[in-house]
C-alpha atoms as a PDB file:
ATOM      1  CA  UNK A   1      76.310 277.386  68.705  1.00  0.00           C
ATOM      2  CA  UNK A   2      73.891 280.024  69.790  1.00  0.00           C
ATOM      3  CA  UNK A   3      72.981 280.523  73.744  1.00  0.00           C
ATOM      4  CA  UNK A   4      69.833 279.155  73.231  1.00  0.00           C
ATOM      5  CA  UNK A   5      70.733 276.418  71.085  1.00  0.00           C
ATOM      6  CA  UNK A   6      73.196 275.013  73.872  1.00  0.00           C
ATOM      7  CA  UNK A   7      70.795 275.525  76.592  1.00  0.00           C
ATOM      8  CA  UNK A   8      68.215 273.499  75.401  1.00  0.00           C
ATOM      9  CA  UNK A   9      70.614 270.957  74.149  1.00  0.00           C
ATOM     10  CA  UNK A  10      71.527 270.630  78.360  1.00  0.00           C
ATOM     11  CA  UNK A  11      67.641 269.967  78.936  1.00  0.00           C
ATOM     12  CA  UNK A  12      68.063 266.412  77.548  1.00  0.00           C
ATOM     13  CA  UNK A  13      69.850 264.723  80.642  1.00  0.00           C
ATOM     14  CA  UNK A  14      67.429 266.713  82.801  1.00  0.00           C
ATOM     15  CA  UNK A  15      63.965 266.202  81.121  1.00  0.00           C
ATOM     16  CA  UNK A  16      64.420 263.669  78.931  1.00  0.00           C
ATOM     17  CA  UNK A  17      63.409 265.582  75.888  1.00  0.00           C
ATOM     18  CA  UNK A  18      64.766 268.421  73.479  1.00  0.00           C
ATOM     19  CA  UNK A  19      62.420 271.710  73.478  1.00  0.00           C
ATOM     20  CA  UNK A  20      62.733 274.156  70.459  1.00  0.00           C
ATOM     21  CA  UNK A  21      64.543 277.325  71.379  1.00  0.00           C
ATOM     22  CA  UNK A  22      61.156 279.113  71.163  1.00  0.00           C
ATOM     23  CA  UNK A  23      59.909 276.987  73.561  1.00  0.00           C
ATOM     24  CA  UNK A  24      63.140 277.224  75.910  1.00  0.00           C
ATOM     25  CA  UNK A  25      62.267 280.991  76.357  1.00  0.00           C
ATOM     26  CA  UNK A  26      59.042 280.460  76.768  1.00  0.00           C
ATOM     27  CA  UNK A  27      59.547 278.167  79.791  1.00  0.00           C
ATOM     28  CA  UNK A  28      61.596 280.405  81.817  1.00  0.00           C
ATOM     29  CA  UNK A  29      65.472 280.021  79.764  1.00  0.00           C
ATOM     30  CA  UNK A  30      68.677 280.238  81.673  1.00  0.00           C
ATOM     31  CA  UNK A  31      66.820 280.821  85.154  1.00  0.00           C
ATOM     32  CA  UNK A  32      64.524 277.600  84.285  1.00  0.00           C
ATOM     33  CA  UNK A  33      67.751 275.558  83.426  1.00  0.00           C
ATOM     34  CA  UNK A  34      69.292 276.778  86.774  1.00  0.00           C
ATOM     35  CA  UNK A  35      66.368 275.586  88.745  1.00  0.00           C
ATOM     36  CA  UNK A  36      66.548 271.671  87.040  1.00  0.00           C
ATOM     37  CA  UNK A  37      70.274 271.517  87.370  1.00  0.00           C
ATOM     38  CA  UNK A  38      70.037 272.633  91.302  1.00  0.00           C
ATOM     39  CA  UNK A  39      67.324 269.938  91.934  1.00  0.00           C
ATOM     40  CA  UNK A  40      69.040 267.281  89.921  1.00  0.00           C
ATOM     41  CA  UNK A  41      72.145 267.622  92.210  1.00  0.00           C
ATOM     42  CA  UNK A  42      70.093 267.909  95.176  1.00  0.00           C
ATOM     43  CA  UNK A  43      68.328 264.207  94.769  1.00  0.00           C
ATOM     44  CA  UNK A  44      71.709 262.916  93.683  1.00  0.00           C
ATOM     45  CA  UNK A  45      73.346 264.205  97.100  1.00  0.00           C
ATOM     46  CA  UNK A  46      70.604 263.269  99.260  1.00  0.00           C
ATOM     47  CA  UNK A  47      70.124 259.277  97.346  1.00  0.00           C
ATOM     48  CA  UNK A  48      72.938 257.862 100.081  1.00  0.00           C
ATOM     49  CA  UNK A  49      71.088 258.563 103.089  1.00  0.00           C
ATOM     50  CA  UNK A  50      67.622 257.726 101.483  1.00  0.00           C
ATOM     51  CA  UNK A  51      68.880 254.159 100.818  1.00  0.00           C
ATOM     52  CA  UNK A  52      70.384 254.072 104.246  1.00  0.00           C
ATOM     53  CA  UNK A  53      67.099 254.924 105.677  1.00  0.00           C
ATOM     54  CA  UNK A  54      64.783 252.917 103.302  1.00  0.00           C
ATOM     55  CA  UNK A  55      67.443 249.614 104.602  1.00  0.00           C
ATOM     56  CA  UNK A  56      67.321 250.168 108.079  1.00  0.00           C
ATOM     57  CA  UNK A  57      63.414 250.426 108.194  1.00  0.00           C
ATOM     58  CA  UNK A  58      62.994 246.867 105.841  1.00  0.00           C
ATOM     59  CA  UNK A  59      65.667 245.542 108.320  1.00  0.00           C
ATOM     60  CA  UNK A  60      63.465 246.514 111.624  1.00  0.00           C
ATOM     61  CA  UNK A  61      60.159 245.467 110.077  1.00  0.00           C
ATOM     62  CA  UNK A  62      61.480 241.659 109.378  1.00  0.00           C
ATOM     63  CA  UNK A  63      62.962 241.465 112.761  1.00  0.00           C
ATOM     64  CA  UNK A  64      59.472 242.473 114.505  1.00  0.00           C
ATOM     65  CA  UNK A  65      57.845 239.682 112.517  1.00  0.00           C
ATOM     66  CA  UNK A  66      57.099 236.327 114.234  1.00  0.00           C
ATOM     67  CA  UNK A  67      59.019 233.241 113.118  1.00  0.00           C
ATOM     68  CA  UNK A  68      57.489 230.479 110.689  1.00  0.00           C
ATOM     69  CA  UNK A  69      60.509 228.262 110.593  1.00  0.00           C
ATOM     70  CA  UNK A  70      60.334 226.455 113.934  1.00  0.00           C
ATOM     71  CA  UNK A  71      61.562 222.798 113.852  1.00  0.00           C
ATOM     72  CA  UNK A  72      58.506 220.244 114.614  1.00  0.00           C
ATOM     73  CA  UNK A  73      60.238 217.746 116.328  1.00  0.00           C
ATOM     74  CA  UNK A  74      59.432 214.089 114.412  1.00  0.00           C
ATOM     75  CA  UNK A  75      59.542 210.345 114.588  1.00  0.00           C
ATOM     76  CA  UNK A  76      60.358 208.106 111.881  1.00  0.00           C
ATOM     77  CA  UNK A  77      59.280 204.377 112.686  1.00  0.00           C
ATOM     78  CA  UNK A  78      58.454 200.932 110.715  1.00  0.00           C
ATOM     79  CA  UNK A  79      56.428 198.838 111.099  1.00  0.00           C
ATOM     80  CA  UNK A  80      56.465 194.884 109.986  1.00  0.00           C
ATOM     81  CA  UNK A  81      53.306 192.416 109.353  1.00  0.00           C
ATOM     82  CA  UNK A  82      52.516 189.169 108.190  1.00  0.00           C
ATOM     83  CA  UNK A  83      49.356 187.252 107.508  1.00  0.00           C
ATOM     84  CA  UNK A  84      48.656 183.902 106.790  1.00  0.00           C
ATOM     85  CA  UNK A  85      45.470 182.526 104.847  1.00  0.00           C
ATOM     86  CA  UNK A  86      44.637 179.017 103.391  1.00  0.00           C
ATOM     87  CA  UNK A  87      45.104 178.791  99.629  1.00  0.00           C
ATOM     88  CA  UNK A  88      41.934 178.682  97.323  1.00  0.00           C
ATOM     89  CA  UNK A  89      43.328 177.895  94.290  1.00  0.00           C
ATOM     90  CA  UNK A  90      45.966 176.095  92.567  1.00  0.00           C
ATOM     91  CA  UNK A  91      48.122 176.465  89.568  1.00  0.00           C
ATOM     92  CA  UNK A  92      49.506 173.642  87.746  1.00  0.00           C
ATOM     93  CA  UNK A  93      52.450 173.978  85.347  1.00  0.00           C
ATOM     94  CA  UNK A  94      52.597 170.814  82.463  1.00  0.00           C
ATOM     95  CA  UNK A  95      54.355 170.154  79.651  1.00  0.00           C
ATOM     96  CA  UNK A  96      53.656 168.107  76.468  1.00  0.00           C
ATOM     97  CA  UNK A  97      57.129 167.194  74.788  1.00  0.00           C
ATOM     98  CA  UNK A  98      57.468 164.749  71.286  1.00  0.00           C
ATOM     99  CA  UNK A  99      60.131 164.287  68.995  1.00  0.00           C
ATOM    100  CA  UNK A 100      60.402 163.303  64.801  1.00  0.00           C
ATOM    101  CA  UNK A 101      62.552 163.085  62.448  1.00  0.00           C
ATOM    102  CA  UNK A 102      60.876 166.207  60.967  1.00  0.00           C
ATOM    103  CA  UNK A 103      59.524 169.304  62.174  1.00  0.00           C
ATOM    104  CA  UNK A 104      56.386 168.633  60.694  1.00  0.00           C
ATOM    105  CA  UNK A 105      55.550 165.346  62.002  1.00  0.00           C
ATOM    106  CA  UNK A 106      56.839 166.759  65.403  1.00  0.00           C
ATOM    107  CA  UNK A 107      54.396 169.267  65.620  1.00  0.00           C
ATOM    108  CA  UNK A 108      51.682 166.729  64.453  1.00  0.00           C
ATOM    109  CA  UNK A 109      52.187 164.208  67.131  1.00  0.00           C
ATOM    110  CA  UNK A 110      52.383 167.386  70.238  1.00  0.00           C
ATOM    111  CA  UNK A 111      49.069 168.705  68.693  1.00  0.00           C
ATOM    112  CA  UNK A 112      47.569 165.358  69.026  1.00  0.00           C
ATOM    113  CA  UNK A 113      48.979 164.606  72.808  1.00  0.00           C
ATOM    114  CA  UNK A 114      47.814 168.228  73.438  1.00  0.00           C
ATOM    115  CA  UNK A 115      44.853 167.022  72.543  1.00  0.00           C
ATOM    116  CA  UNK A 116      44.370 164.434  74.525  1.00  0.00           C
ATOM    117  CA  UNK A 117      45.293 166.327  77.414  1.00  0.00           C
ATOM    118  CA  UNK A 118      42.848 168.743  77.070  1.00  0.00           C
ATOM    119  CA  UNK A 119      40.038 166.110  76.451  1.00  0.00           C
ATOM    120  CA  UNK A 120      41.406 164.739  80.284  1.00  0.00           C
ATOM    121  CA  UNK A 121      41.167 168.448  81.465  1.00  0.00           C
ATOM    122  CA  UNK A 122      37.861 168.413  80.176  1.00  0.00           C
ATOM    123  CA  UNK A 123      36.997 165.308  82.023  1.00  0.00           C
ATOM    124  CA  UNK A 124      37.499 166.717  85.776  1.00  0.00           C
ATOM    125  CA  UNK A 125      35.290 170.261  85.104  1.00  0.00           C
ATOM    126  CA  UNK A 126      37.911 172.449  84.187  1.00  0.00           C
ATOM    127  CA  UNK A 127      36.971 175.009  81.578  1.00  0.00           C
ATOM    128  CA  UNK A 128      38.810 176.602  78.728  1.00  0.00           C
ATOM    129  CA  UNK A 129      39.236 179.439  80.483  1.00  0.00           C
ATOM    130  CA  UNK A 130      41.056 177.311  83.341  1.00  0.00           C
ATOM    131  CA  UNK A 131      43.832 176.883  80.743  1.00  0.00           C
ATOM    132  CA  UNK A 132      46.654 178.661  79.484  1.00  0.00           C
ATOM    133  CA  UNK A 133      49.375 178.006  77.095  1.00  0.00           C
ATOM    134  CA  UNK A 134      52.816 179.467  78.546  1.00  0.00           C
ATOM    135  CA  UNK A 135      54.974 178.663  75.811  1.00  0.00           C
ATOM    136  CA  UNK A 136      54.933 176.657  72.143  1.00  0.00           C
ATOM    137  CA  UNK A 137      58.349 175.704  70.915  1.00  0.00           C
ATOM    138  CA  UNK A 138      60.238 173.871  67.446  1.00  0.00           C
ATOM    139  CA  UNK A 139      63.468 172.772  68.038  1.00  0.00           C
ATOM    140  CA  UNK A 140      66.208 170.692  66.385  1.00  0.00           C
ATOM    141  CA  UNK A 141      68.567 168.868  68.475  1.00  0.00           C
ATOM    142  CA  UNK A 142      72.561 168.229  67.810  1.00  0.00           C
ATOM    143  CA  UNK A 143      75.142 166.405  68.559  1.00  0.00           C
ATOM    144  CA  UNK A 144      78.855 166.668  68.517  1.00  0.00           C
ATOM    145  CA  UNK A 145      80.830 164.047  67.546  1.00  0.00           C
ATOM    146  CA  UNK A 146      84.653 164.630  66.839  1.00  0.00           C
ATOM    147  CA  UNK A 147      83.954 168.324  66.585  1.00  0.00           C
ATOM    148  CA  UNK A 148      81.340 168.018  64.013  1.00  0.00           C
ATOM    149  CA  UNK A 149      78.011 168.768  64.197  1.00  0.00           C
ATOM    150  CA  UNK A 150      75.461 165.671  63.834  1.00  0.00           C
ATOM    151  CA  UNK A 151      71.826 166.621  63.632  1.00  0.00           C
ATOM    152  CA  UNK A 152      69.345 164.759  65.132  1.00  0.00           C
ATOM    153  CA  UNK A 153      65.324 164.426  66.185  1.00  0.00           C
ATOM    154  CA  UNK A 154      63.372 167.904  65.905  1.00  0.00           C
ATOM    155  CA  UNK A 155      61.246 168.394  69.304  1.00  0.00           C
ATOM    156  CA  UNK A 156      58.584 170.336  70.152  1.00  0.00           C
ATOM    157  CA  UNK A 157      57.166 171.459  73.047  1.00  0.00           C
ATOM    158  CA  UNK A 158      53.771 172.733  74.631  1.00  0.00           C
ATOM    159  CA  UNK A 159      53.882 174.231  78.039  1.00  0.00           C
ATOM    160  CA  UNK A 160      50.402 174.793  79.709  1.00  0.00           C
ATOM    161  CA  UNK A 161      48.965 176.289  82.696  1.00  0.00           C
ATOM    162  CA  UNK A 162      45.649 174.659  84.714  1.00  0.00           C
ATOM    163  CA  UNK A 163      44.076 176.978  87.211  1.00  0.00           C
ATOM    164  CA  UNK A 164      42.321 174.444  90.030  1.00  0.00           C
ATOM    165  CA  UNK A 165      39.789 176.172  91.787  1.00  0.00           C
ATOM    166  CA  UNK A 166      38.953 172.285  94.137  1.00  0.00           C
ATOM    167  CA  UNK A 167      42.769 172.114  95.328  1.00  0.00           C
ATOM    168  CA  UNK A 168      41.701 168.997  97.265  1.00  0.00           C
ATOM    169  CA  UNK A 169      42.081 167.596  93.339  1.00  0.00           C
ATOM    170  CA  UNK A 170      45.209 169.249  92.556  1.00  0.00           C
ATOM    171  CA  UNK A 171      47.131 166.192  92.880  1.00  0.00           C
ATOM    172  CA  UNK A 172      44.761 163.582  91.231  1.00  0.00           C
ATOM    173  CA  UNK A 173      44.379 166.099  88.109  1.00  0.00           C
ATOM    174  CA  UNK A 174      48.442 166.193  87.954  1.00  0.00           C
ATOM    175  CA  UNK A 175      48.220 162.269  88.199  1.00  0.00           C
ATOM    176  CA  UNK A 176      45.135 162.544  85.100  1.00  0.00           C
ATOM    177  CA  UNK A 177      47.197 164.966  82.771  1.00  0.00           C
ATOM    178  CA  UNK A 178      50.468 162.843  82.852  1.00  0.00           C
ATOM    179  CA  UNK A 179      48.514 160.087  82.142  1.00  0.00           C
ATOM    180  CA  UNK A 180      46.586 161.592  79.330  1.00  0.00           C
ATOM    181  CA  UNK A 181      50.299 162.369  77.360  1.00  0.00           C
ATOM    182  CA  UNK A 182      51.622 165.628  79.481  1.00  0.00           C
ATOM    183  CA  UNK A 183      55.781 164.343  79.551  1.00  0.00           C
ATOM    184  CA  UNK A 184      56.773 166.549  82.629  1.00  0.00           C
ATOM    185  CA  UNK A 185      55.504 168.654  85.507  1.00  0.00           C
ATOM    186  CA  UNK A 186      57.065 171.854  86.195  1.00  0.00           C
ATOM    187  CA  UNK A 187      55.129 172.317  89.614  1.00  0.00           C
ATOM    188  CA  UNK A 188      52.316 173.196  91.530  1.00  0.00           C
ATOM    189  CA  UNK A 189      51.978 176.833  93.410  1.00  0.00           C
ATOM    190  CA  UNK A 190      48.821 177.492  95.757  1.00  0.00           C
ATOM    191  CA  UNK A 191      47.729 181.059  95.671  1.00  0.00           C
ATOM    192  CA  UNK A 192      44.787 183.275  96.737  1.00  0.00           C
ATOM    193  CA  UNK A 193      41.414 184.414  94.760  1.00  0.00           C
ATOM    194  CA  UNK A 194      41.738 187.242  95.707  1.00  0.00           C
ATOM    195  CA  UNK A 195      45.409 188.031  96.944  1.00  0.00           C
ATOM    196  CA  UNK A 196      44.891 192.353  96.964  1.00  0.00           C
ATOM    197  CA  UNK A 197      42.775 192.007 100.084  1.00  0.00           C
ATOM    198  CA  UNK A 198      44.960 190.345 102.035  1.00  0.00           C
ATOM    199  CA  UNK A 199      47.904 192.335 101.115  1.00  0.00           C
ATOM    200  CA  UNK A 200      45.589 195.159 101.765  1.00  0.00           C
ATOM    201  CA  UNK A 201      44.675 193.655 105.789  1.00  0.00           C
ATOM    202  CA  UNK A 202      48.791 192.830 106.149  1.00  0.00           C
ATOM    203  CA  UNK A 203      49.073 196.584 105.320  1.00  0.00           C
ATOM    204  CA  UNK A 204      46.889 197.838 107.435  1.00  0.00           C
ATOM    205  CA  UNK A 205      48.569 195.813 110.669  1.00  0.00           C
ATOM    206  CA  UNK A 206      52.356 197.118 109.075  1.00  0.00           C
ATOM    207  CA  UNK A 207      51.152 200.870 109.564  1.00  0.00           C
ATOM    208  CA  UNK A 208      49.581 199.951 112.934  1.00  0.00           C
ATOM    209  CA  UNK A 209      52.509 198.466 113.853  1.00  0.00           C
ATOM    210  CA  UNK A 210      54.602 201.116 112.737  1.00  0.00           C
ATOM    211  CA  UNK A 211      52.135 203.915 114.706  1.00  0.00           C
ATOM    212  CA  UNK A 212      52.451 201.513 118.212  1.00  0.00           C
ATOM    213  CA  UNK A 213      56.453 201.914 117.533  1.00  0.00           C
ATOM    214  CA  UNK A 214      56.449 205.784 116.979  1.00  0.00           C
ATOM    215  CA  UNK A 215      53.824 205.978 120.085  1.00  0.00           C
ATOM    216  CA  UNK A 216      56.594 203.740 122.289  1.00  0.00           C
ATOM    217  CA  UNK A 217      59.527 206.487 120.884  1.00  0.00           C
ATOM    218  CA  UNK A 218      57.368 209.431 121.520  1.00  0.00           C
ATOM    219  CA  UNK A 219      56.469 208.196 125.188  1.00  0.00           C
ATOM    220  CA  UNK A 220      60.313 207.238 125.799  1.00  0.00           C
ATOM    221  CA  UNK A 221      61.302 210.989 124.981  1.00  0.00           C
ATOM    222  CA  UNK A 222      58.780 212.483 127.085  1.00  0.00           C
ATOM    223  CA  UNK A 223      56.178 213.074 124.431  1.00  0.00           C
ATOM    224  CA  UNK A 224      52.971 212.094 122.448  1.00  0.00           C
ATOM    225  CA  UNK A 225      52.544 211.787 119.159  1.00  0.00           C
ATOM    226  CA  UNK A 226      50.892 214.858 117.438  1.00  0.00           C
ATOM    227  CA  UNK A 227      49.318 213.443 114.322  1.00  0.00           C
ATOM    228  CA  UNK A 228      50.938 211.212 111.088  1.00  0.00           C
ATOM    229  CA  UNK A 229      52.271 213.612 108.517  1.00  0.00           C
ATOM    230  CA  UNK A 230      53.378 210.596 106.043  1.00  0.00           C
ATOM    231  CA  UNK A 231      52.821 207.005 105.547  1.00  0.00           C
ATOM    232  CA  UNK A 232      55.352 204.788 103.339  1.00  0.00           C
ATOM    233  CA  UNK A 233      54.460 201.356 102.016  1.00  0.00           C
ATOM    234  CA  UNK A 234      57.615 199.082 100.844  1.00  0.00           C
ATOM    235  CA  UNK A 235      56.057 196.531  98.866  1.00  0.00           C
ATOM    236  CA  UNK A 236      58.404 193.811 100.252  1.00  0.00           C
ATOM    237  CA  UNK A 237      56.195 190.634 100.036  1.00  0.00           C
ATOM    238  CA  UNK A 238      57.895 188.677  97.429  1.00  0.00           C
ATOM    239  CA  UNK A 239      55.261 188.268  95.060  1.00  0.00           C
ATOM    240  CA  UNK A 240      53.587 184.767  94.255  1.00  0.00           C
ATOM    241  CA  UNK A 241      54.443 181.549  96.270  1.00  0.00           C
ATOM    242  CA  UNK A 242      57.071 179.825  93.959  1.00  0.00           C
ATOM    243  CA  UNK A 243      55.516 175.976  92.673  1.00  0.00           C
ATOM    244  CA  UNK A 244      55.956 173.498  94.598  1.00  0.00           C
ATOM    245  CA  UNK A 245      57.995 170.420  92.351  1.00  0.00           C
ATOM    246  CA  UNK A 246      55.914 166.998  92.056  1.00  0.00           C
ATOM    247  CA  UNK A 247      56.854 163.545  91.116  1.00  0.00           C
ATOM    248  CA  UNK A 248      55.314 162.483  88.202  1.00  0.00           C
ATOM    249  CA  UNK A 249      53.704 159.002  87.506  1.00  0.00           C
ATOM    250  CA  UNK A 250      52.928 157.629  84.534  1.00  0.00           C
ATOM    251  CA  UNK A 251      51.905 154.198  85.565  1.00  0.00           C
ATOM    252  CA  UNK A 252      47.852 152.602  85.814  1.00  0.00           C
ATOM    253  CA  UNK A 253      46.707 152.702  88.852  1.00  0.00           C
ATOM    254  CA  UNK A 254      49.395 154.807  90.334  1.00  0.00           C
ATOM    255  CA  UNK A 255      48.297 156.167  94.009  1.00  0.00           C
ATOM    256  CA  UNK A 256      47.204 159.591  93.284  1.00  0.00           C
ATOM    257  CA  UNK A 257      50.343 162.365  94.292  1.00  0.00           C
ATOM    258  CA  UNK A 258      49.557 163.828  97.699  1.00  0.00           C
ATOM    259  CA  UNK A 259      50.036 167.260  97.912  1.00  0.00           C
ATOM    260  CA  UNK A 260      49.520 169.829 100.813  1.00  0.00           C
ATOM    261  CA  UNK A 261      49.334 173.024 100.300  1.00  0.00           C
ATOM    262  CA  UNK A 262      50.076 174.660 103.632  1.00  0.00           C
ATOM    263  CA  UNK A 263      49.500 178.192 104.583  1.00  0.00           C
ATOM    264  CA  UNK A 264      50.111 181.498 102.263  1.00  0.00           C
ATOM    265  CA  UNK A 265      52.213 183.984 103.976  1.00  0.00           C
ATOM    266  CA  UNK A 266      51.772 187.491 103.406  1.00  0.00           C
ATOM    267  CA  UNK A 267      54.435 190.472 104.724  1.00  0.00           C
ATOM    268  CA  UNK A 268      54.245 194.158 104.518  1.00  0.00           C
ATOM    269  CA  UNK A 269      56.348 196.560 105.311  1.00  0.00           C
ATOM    270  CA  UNK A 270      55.445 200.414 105.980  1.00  0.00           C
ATOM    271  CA  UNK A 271      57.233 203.228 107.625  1.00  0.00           C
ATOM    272  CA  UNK A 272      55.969 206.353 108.825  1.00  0.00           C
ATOM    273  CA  UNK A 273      56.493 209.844 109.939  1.00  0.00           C
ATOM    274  CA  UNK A 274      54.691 211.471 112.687  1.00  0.00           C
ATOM    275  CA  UNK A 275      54.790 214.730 114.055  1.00  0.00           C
ATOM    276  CA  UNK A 276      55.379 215.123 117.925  1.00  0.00           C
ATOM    277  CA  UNK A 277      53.926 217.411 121.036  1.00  0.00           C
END
């Protein structure tokens, strides 16, 4: 290899491209290639303290800045409420059971006593909307005898629900309905119109309960409170009163069912978290 073929070939580490040997002379030759190689080693020698340097600066500047990780100290409390309200509406559970020797006629004689229910419904104001059907059912019933399986009457069953909006009737439209053909009661349950808003009030009185708690804490350590960073609401009320069971009766001139509804209770639950000073 000539001397100018190998000198420009050493120009590739340095520069990062390959010159032609005319234009290796032309940029100085051996002396130019003496030059790069001296610099090269001189940034290569010098790269250890840089670092060191660059470090110890980055390390001084992060120590003179102020901290933004302090600790607020906190108080986590909860809170408990429950409100009561007199019921505005009632919900009464029936059902219309018949039996045949076929399913046919066993669905024909529940449509007609389902009927005549409804026409009794009818009677004391309620509207169609007032009703709804929980459940429509076809059954066969069996019997064993000596292990073997003896069929017997097909039954079917219509379960309806009444909304009572006067639930000063509530027991003298149970009385009506059984009357009219209904074969069982499955309860009464007293509810509110418009349940949300008091669940929203018994809210409101958790969290304010819950704030009077973290404002006791806060004074017992020597502090106040700062302001409420988070509020948590449980959702612990139980949902809908269960029905209440009735007796049923059948009979003419039966003394109407009393029924009282009592109060509706509603709880709420809420915890929160509050910042301190």
């Amino acid at each position: 290899m000539s001397s100018q073929v190998k000198h420009c070939t050493l120009f590739r580490p340095i520069c990062g491209w390959h010159p032609t040997p005319g234009l290796y002379w032309l940029l100085g030759g051996p002396n130019t290639l003496k030059r790069a190689l001296q610099t090269r080693n001189d940034v290569f020698r010098n790269l250890p303290t840089a670092c060191a340097i660059a470090l110890t600066l980055a390390a001084s500047v992060r120590a003179q800045e102020p901290s933004t990780s302090t600790t607020i100290p906190t108080v986590v409390t909860s809170g408990e409420a429950v409100v009561r309200h007199i019921p505005d509406v009632a919900y009464v559970t029936l059902t219309v059971e018949t039996r045949a020797k076929s399913p046919r006629e066993a669905q024909r004689q529940n449509a007609e006593a389902v009927a005549g229910v409804q026409r009794q419904i009818v009677n004391f104001g309620l509207s169609k909307d007032a009703q709804r059907t929980l459940g429509l059912t076809l059954d066969q019933e069996f019997d064993n005898v000596n292990g073997r399986r003896i069929a017997r009457d097909f039954v079917a069953r219509n379960t309806v629900e009444l909304r009572i909006d006067d639930i000063a009737r509530a027991g003298e439209i149970a009385d009506a309905v059984v009357q009219a053909g209904a074969t069982s009661l499955n309860g009464i349950r007293f509810d509110l119109k418009d349940r949300s808003a008091a669940e929203r009030e018994a809210l409101r009185a958790a969290v304010a309960d819950a704030r009077a708690r973290a404002d006791s804490a806060a004074a017992g350590a020597g502090r106040t409170i700062d302001r409420v960073l988070k509020i948590q609401d449980s959702r612990m009320d139980g949902g809908p009163p269960r029905p209440v069971p009735v007796m049923m009766r059948a009979a003419e001139g039966a003394i109407s069912t009393p029924v009282e509804p009592g109060l509706i209770e509603i709880r709420a639950f809420a915890t929160i978290t509050a910042s301190m000073k």
